[in-house]
Every structure is written in structure tokens, then in C-alpha cells.
Protein backbone atom coordinates (compact mmCIF):
# COMPACT_ATOMS: atom_id res chain seq x y z
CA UNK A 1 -163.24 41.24 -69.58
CA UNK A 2 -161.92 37.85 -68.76
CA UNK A 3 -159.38 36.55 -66.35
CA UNK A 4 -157.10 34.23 -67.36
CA UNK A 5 -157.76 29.87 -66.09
CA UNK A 6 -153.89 29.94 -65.39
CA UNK A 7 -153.74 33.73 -63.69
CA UNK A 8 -156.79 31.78 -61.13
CA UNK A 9 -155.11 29.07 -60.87
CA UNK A 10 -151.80 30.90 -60.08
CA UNK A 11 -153.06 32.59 -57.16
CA UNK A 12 -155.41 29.86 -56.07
CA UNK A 13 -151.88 27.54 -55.29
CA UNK A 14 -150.56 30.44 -53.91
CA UNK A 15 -152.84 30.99 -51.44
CA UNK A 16 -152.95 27.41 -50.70
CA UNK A 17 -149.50 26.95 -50.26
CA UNK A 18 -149.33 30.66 -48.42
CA UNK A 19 -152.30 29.28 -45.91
CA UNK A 20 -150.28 25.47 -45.36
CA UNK A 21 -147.10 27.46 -44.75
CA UNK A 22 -148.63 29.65 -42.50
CA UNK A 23 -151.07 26.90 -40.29
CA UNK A 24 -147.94 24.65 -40.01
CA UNK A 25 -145.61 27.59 -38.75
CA UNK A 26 -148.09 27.85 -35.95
CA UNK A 27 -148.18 24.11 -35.20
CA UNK A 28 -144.41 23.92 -35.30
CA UNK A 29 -144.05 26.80 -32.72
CA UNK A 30 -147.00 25.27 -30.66
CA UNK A 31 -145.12 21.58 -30.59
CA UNK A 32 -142.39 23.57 -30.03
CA UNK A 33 -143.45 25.28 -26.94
CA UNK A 34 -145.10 22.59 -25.56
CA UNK A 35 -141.87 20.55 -25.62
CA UNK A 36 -139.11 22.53 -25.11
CA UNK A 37 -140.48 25.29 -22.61
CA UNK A 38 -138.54 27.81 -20.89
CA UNK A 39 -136.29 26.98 -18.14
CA UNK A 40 -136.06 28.88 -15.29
CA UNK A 41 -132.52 30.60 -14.77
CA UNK A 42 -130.26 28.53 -12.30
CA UNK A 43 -130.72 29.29 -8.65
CA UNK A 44 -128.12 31.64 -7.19
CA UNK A 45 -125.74 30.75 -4.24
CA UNK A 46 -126.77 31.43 -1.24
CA UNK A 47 -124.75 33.65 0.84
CA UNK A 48 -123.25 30.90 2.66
CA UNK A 49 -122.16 28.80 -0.54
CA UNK A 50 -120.59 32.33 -1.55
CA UNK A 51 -118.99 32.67 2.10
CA UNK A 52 -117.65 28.99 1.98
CA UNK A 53 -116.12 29.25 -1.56
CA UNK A 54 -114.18 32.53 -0.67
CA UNK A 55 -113.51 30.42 2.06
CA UNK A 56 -111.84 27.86 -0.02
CA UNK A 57 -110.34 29.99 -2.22
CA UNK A 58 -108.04 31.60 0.39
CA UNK A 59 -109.34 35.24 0.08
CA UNK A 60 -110.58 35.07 3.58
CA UNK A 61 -108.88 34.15 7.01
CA UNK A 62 -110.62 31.44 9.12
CA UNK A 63 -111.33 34.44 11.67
CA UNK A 64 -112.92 36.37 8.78
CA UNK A 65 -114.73 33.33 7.89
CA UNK A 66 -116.31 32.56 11.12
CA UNK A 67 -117.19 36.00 11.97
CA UNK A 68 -119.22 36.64 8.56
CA UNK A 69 -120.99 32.78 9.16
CA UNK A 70 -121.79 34.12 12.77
CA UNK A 71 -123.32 37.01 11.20
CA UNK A 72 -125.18 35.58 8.87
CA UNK A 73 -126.84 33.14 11.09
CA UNK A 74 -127.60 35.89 13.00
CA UNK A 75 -130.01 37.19 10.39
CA UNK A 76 -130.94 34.05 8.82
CA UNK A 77 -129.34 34.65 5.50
CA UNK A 78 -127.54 30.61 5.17
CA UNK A 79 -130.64 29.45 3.64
């Protein structure tokens, strides 16, 4: 039995263009990676940042204020 020259040749390009689309993916997504890594999610506020903006915003009295600051730099939580 004989195969058919254009049947060969047939698969032979698609395997060609099947191992070219596949080698390239994986240098795209390596570039890609390389270039455009992850970024960390932005830092939260510290307690204090949270304290001050309440603060600002009026939702706490300048007693309430300073007594939550005191406490805080009691246990070291203003970093």
C-alpha cells in the first residue's frame, strides 16, 4: 500500500507549524514572565494610618482619638 506525497507532506507542515506554535507559546509566556512579574499586593494601613483617617473623617472625638493612639503605642501596633 502506498501513502500519498501530499497526505506526508500534509502532516509534515502540520507538525511543523503545530511544533513553531507550540515552542513560541512558551517563549512568549517566558518573556512574558520575565518582564512583567507579579506584583506584590499593596501594603495595608497600619493601625495608626486607619486611626488618623477616622480621625479626619469625624467618626471619632479627639478624646476617642487620643485614647486609642495611647493604646496603641502601648502595644506597639503604630508601626
Amino acid at each position: 500500500m502506498m501513502h500519498s506525497t501530499s497526505a506526508t507532506a500534509f502532516w509534515s507542515i502540520a507538525m511543523l507549524v503545530l511544533w513553531v506554535v507550540l515552542v513560541g507559546g512558551a517563549a512568549w509566556a517566558t518573556v512574558r514572565l520575565i518582564r512583567h512579574p507579579r506584583r506584590p499586593p499593596p501594603a495595608l494601613p497600619s493601625p495608626l494610618e486607619i486611626l488618623e483617617r477616622r480621625f479626619a473623617a469625624g467618626e471619632l472625638t479627639r478624646e476617642d482619638f487620643d485614647e486609642a493612639r495611647a493604646r496603641l503605642h502601648e502595644h506597639h501596633l503604630d508601626l
